[in-house]
C-alpha atoms as a PDB file:
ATOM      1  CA  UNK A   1     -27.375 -20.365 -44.567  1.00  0.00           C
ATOM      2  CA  UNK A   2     -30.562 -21.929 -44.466  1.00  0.00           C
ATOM      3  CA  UNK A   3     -33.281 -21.249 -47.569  1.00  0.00           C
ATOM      4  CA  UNK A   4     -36.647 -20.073 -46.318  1.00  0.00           C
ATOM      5  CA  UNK A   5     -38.499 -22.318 -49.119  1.00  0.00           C
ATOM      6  CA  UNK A   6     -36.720 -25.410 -46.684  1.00  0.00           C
ATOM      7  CA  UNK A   7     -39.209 -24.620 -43.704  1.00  0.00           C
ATOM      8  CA  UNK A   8     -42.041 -24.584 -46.156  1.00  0.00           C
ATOM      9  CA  UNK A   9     -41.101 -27.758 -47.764  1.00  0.00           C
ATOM     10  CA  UNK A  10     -40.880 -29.000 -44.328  1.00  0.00           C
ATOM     11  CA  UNK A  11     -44.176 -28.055 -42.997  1.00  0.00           C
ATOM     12  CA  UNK A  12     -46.076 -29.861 -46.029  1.00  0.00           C
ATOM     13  CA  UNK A  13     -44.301 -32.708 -44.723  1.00  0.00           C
ATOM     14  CA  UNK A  14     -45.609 -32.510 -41.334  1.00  0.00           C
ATOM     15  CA  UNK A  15     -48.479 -34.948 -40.240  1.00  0.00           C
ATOM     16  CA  UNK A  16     -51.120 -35.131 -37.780  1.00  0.00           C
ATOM     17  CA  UNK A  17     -49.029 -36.449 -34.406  1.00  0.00           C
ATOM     18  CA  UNK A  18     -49.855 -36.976 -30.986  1.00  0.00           C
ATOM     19  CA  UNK A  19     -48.823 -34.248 -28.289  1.00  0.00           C
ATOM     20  CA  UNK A  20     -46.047 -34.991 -25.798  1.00  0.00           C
ATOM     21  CA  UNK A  21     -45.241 -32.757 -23.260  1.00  0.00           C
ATOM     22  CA  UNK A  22     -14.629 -43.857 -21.499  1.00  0.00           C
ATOM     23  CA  UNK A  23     -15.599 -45.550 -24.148  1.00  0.00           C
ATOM     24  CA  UNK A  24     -18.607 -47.656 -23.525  1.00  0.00           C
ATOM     25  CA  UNK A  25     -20.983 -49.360 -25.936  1.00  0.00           C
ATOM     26  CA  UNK A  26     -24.535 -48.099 -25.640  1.00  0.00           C
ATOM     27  CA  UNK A  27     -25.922 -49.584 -22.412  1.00  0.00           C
ATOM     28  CA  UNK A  28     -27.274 -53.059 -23.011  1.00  0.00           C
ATOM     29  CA  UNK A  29     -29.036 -52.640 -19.355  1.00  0.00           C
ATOM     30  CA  UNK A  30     -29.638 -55.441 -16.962  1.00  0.00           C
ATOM     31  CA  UNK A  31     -31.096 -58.906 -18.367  1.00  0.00           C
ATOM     32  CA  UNK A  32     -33.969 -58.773 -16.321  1.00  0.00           C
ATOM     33  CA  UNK A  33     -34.998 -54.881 -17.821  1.00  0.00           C
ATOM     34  CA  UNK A  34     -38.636 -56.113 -19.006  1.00  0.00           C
ATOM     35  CA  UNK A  35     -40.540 -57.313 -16.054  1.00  0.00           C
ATOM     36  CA  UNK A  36     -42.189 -61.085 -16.417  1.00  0.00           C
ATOM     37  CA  UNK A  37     -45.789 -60.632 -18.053  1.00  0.00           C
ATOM     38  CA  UNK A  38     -45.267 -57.290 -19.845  1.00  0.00           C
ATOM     39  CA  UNK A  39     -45.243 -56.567 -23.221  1.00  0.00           C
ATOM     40  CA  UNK A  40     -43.148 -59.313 -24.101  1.00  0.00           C
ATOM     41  CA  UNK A  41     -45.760 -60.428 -26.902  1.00  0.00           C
ATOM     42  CA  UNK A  42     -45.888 -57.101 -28.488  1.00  0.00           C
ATOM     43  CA  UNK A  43     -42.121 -56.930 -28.482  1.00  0.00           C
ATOM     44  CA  UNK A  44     -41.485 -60.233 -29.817  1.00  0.00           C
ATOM     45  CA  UNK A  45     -43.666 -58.929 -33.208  1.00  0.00           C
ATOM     46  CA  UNK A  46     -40.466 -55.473 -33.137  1.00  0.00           C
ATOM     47  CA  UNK A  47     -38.277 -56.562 -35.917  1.00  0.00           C
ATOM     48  CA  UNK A  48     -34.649 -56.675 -35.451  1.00  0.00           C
ATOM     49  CA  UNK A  49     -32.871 -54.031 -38.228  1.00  0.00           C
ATOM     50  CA  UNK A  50     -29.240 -54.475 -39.118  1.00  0.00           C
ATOM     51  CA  UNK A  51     -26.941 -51.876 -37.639  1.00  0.00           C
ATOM     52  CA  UNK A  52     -24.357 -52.762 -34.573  1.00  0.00           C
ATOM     53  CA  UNK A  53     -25.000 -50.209 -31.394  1.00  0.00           C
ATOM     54  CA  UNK A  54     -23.433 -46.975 -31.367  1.00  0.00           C
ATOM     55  CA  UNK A  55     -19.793 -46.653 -29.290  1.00  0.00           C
ATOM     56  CA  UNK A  56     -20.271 -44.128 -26.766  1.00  0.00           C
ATOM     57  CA  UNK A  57     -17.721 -41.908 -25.169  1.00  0.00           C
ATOM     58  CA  UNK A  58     -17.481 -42.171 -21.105  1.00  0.00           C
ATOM     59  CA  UNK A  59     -19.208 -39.377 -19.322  1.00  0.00           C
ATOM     60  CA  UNK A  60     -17.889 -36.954 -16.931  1.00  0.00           C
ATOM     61  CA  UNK A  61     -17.896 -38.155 -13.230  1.00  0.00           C
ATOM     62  CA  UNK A  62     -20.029 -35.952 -11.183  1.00  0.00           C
ATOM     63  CA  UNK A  63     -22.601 -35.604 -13.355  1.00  0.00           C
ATOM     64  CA  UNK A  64     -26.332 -34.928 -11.209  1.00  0.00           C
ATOM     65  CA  UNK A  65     -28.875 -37.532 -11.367  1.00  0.00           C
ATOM     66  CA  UNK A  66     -31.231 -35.118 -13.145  1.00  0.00           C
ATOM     67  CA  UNK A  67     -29.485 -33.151 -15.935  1.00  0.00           C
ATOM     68  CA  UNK A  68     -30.925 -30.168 -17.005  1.00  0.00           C
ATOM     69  CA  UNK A  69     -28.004 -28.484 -19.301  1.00  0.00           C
ATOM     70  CA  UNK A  70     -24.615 -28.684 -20.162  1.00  0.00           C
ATOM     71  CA  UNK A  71     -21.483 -26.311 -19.513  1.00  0.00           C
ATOM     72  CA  UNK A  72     -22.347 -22.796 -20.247  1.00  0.00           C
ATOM     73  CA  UNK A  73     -18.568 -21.948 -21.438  1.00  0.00           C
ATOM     74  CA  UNK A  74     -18.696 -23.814 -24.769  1.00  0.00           C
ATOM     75  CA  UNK A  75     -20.552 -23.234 -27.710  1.00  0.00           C
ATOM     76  CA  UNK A  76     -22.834 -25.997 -28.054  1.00  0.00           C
ATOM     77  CA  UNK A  77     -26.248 -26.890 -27.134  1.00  0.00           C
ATOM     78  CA  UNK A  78     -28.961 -29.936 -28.034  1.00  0.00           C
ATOM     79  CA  UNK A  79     -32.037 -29.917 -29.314  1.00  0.00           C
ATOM     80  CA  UNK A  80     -34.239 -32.968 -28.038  1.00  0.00           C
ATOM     81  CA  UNK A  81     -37.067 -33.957 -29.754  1.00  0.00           C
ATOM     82  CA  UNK A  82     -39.329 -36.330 -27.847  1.00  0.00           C
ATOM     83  CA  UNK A  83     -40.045 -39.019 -30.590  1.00  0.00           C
ATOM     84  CA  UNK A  84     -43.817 -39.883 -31.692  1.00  0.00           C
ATOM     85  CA  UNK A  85     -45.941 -38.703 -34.995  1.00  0.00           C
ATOM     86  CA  UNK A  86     -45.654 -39.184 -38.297  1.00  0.00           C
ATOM     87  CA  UNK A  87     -42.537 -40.673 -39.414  1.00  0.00           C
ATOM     88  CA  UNK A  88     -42.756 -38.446 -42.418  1.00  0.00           C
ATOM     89  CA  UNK A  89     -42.619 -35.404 -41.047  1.00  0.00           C
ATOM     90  CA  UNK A  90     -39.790 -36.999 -38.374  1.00  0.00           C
ATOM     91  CA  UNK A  91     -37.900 -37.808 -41.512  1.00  0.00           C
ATOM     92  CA  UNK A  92     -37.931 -34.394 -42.867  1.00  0.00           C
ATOM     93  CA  UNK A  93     -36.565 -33.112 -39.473  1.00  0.00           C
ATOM     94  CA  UNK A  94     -33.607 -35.369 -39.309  1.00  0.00           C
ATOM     95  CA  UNK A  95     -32.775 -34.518 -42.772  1.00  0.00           C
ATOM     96  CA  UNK A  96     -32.949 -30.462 -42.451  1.00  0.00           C
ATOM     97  CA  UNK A  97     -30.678 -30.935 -39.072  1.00  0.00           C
ATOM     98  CA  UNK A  98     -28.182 -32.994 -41.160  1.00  0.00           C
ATOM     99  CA  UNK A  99     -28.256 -30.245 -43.860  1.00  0.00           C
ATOM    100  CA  UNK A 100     -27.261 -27.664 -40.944  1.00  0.00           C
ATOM    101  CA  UNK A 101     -24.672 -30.039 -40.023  1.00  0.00           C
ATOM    102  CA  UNK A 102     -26.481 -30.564 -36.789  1.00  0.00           C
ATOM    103  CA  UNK A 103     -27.407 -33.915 -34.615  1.00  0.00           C
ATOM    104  CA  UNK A 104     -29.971 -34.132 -32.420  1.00  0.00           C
ATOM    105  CA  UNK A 105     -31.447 -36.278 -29.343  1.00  0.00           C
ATOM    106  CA  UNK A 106     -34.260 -38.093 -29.965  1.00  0.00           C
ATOM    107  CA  UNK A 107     -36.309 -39.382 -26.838  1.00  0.00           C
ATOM    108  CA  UNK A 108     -38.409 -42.122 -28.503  1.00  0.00           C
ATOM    109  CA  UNK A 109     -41.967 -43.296 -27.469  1.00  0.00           C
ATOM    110  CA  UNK A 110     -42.189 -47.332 -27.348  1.00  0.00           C
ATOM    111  CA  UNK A 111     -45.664 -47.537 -29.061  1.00  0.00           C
ATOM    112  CA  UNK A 112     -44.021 -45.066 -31.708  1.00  0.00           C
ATOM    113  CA  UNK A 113     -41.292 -47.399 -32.242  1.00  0.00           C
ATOM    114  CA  UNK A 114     -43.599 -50.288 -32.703  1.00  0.00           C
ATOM    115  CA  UNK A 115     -45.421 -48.393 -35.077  1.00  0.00           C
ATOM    116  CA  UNK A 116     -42.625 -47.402 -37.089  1.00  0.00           C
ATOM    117  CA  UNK A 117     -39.503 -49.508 -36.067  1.00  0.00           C
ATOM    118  CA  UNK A 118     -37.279 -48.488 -39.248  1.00  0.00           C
ATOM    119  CA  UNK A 119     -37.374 -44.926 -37.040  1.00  0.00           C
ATOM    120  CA  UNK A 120     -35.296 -45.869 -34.830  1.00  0.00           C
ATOM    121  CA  UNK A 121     -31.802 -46.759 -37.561  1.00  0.00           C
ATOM    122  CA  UNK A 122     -32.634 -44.255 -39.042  1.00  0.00           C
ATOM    123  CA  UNK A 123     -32.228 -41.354 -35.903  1.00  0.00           C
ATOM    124  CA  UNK A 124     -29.075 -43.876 -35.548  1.00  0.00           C
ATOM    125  CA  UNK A 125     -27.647 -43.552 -38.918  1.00  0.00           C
ATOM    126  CA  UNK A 126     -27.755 -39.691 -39.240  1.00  0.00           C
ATOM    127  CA  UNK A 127     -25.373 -39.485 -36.269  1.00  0.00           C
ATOM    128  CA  UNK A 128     -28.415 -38.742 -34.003  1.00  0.00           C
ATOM    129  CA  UNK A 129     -28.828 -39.818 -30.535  1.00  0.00           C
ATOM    130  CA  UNK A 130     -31.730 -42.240 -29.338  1.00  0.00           C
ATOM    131  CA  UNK A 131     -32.911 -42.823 -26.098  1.00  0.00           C
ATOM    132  CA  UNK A 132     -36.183 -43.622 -23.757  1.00  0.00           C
ATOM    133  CA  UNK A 133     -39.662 -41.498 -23.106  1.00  0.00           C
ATOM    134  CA  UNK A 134     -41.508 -44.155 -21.488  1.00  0.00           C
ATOM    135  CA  UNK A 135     -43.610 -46.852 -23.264  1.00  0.00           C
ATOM    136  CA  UNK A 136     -46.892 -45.203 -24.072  1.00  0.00           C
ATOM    137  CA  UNK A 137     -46.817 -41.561 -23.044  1.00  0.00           C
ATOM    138  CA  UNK A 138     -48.446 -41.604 -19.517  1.00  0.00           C
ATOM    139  CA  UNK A 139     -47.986 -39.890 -16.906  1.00  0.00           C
ATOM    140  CA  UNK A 140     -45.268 -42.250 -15.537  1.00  0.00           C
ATOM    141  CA  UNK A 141     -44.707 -40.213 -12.183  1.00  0.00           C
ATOM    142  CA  UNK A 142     -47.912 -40.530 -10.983  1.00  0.00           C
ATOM    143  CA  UNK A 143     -48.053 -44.268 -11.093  1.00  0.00           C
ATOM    144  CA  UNK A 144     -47.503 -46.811  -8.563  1.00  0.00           C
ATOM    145  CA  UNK A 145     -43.633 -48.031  -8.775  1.00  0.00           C
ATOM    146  CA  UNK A 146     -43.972 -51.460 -10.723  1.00  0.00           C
ATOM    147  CA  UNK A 147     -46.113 -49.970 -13.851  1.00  0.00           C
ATOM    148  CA  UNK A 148     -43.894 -46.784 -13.851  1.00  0.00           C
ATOM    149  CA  UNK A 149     -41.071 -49.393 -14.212  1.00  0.00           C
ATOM    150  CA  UNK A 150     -42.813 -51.356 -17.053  1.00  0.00           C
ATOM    151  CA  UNK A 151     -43.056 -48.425 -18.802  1.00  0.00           C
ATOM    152  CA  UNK A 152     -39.285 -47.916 -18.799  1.00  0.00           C
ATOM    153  CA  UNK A 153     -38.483 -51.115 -18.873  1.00  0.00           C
ATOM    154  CA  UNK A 154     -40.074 -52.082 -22.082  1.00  0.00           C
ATOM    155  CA  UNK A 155     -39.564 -49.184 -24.336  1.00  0.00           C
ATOM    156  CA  UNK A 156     -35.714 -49.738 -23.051  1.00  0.00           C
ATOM    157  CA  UNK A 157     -36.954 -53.643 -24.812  1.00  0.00           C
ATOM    158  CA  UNK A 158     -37.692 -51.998 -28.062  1.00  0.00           C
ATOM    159  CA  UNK A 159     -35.077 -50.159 -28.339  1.00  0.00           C
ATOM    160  CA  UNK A 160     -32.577 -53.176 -27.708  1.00  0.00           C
ATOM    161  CA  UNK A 161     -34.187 -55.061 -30.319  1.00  0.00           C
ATOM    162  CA  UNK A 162     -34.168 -52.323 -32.792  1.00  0.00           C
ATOM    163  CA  UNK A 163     -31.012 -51.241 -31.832  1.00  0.00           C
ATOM    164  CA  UNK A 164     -29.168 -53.820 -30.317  1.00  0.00           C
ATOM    165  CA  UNK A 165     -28.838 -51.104 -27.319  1.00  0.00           C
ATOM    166  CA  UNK A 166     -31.647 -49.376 -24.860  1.00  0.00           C
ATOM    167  CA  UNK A 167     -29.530 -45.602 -25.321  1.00  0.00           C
ATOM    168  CA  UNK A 168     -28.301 -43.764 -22.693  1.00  0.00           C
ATOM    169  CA  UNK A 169     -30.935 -41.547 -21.870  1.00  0.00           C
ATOM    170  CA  UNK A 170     -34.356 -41.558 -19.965  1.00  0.00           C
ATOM    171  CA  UNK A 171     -36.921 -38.949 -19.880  1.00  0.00           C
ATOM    172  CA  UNK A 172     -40.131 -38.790 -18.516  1.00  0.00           C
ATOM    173  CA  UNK A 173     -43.118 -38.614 -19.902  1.00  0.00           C
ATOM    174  CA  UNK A 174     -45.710 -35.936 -18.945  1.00  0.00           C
ATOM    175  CA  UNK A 175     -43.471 -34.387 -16.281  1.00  0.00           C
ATOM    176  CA  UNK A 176     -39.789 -31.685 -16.525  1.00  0.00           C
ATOM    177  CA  UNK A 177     -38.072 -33.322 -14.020  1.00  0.00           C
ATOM    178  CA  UNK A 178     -38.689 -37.219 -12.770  1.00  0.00           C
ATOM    179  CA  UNK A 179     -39.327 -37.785  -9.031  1.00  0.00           C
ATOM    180  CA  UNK A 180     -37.197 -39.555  -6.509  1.00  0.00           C
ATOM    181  CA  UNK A 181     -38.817 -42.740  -7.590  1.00  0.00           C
ATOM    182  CA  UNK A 182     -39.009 -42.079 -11.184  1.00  0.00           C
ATOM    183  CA  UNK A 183     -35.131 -41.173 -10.465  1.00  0.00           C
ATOM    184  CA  UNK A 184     -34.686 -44.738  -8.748  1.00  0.00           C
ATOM    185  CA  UNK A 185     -36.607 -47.272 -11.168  1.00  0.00           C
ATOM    186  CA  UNK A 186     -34.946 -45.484 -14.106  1.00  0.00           C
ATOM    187  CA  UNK A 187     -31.174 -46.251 -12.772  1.00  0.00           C
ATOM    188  CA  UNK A 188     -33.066 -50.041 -12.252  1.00  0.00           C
ATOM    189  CA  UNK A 189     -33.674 -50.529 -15.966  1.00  0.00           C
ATOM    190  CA  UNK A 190     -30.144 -48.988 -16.951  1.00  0.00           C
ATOM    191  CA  UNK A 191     -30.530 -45.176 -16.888  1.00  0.00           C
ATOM    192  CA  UNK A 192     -28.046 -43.877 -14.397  1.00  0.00           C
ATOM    193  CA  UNK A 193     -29.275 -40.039 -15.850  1.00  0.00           C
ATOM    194  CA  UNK A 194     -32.444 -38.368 -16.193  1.00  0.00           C
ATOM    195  CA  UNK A 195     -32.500 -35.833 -19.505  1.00  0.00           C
ATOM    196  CA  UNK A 196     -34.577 -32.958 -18.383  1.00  0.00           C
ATOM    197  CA  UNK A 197     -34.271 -29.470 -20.241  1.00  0.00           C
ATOM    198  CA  UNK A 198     -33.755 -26.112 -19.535  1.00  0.00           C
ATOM    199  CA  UNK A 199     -35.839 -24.506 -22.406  1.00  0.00           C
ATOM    200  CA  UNK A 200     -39.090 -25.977 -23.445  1.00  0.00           C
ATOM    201  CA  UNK A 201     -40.275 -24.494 -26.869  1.00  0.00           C
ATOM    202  CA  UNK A 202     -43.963 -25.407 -25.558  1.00  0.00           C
ATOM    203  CA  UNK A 203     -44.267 -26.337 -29.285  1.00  0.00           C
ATOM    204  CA  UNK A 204     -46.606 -29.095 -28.598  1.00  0.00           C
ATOM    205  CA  UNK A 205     -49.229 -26.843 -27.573  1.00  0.00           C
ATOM    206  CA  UNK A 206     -48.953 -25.635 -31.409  1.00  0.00           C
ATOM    207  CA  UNK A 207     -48.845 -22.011 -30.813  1.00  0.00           C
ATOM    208  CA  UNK A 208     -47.048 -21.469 -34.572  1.00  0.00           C
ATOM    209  CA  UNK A 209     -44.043 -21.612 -36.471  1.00  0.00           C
ATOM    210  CA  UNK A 210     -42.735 -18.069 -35.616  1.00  0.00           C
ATOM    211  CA  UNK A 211     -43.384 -18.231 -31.979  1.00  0.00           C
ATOM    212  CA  UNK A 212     -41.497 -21.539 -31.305  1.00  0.00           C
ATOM    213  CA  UNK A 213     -38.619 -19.977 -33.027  1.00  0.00           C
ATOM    214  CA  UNK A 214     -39.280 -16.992 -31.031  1.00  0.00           C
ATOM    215  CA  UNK A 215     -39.291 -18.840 -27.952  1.00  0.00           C
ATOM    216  CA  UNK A 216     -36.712 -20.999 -28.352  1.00  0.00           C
ATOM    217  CA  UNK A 217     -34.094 -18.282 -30.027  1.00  0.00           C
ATOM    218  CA  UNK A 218     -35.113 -16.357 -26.853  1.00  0.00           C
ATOM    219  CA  UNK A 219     -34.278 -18.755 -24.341  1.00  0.00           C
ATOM    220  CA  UNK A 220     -31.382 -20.502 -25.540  1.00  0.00           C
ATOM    221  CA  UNK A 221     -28.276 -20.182 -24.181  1.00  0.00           C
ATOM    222  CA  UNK A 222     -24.638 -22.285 -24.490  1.00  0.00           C
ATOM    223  CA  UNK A 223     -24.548 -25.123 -23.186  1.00  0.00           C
ATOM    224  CA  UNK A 224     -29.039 -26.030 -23.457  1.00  0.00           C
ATOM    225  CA  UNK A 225     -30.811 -28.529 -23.318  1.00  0.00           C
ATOM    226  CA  UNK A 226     -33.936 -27.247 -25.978  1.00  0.00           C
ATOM    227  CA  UNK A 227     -37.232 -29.968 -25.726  1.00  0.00           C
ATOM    228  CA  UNK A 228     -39.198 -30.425 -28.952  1.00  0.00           C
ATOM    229  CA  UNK A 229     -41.454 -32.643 -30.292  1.00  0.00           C
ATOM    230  CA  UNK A 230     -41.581 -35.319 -33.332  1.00  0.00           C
ATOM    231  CA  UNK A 231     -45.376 -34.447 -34.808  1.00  0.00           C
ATOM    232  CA  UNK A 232     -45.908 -31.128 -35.161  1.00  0.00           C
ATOM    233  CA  UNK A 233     -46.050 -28.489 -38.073  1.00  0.00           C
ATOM    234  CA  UNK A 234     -45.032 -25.776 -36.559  1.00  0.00           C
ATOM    235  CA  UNK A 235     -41.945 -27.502 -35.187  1.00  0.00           C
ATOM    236  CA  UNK A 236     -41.078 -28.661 -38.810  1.00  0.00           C
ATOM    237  CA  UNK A 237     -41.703 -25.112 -39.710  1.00  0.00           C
ATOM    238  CA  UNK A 238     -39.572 -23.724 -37.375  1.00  0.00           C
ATOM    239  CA  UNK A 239     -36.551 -25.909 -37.151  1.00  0.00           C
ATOM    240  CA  UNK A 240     -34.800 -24.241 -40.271  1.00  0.00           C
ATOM    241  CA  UNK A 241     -34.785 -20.917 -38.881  1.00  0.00           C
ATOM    242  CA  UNK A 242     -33.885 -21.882 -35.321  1.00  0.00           C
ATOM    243  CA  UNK A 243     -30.799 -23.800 -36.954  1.00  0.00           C
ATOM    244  CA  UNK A 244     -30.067 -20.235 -38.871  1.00  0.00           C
ATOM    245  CA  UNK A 245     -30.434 -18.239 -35.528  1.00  0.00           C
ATOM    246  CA  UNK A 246     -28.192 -21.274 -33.702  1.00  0.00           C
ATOM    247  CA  UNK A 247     -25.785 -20.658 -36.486  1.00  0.00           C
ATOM    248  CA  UNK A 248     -25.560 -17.059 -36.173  1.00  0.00           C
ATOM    249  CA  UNK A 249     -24.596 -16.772 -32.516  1.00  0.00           C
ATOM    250  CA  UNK A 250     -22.319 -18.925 -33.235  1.00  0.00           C
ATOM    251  CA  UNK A 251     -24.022 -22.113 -31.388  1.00  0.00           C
ATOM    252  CA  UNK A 252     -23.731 -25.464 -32.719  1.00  0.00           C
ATOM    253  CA  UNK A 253     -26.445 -28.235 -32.299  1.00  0.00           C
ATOM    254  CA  UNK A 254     -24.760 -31.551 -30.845  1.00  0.00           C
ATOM    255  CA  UNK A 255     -25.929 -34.799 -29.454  1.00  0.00           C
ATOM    256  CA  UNK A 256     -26.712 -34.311 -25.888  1.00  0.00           C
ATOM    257  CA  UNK A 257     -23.884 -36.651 -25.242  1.00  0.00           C
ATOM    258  CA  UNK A 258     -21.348 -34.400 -27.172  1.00  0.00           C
ATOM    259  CA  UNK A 259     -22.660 -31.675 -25.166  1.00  0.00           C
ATOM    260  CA  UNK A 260     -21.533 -32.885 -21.561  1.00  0.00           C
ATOM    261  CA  UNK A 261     -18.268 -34.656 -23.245  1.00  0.00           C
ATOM    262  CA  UNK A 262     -16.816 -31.537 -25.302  1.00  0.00           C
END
């Protein structure tokens, strides 16, 4: 399905990135989301791009706080990418996955999305899904409850001006699973969910093209949540033949959304 010469083009593409670890429109969030004093400078400079917010379908009551994968009965699974790097080699991901006829989650960065703001219609416009990692990639459940909130709370600010919308997932940066307070500031600034994962392709420790398809074709199951990262060659690599070995089993790659809705 998938030509081996696309994983090479890919990885020329790649860059040098920085390591990460019904019926509603896409949550606007409350007006107060960016606390008074932060960022608001920086996110005055974000330039609005023309695109209306994506219509989202309501999500299953009973859904945990935390979610770590979908329903293992279906045939579906999504692959997460947490969004920073080069916005070449991001580029070159989003357009293999469309190829495959798959759509992916992306969990952008706010510094990344100041950096390269035209990212974030374009995730939009390939059917992709775009939500919130935290502002600047710290460790945000180790901090002291107002800056963890900031941190939300303003890449949820870029992402409304970009987007007209702050997306409808939150995940942590630095840490799997938030903590209770993570949990609680996160629902503050519009995130009723936390997107955690249930396979982590470790590909940000750049261990190689053939081992993060390895570990990720090894792990996956209907119904996953898969983390990967924006930034790195080996993910670029990779991607083609993990969308092959999806394929093959008979898995399709969704929007996380999709995923808990099918």
């Amino acid at each position: 399905m998938l030509r081996a010469a696309a994983g090479s083009a890919l990885a020329g593409a790649a860059g040098t990135a920085a390591a990460g670890c019904g019926g509603d429109r896409t949550a606007a969030g409350p007006p107060s989301a960016t606390p008074r004093g932060t960022g608001r400078g920086a996110a005055a400079r974000v330039p609005a791009l023309p695109g209306p917010p994506l219509l989202l379908p309501a999500l299953p009551a009973g859904l945990p706080a935390q979610i770590e994968h979908g329903s293992r009965r279906g045939q579906a699974v999504a692959l997460t990418f947490h969004g920073r790097g080069d916005a070449k080699s991001a580029t070159a991901l989003l357009a293999e996955a469309e190829r495959a006829g798959a759509r992916v989650t992306v969990l952008a960065v706010g510094d990344w999305l100041d950096a390269e703001p035209r990212m974030a219609r374009r995730v939009l416009d390939g059917g992709h899904e775009l939500g919130n990692h935290t502002m600047r990639h710290l460790s945000v459940c180790s901090m002291p409850a107002k800056a963890a909130y900031a941190e939300i709370a303003e890449c949820a600010d870029r992402l409304r001006r970009l987007t007209g919308g702050i997306g409808r997932w939150f995940r942590p940066s630095r840490a799997r699973r938030a903590t209770d307070q993570v949990v609680r500031l996160a629902r503050q600034a519009g995130y009723p969910h936390i997107l955690s994962y249930d396979v982590d392709s470790l590909d940000f420790t750049d261990p190689g093209a053939e081992a993060v398809r390895r570990t990720v074709l090894g792990a996956v199951r209907p119904g996953s949540v898969v983390s990967l990262h924006f930034g790195h060659a080996g993910t670029v690599a990779a991607l083609p033949a993990i969308l092959d070995g999806l394929h093959r089993r008979g898995l399709r790659a969704v929007t996380t959304t999709e995923l808990l809705t099918r």
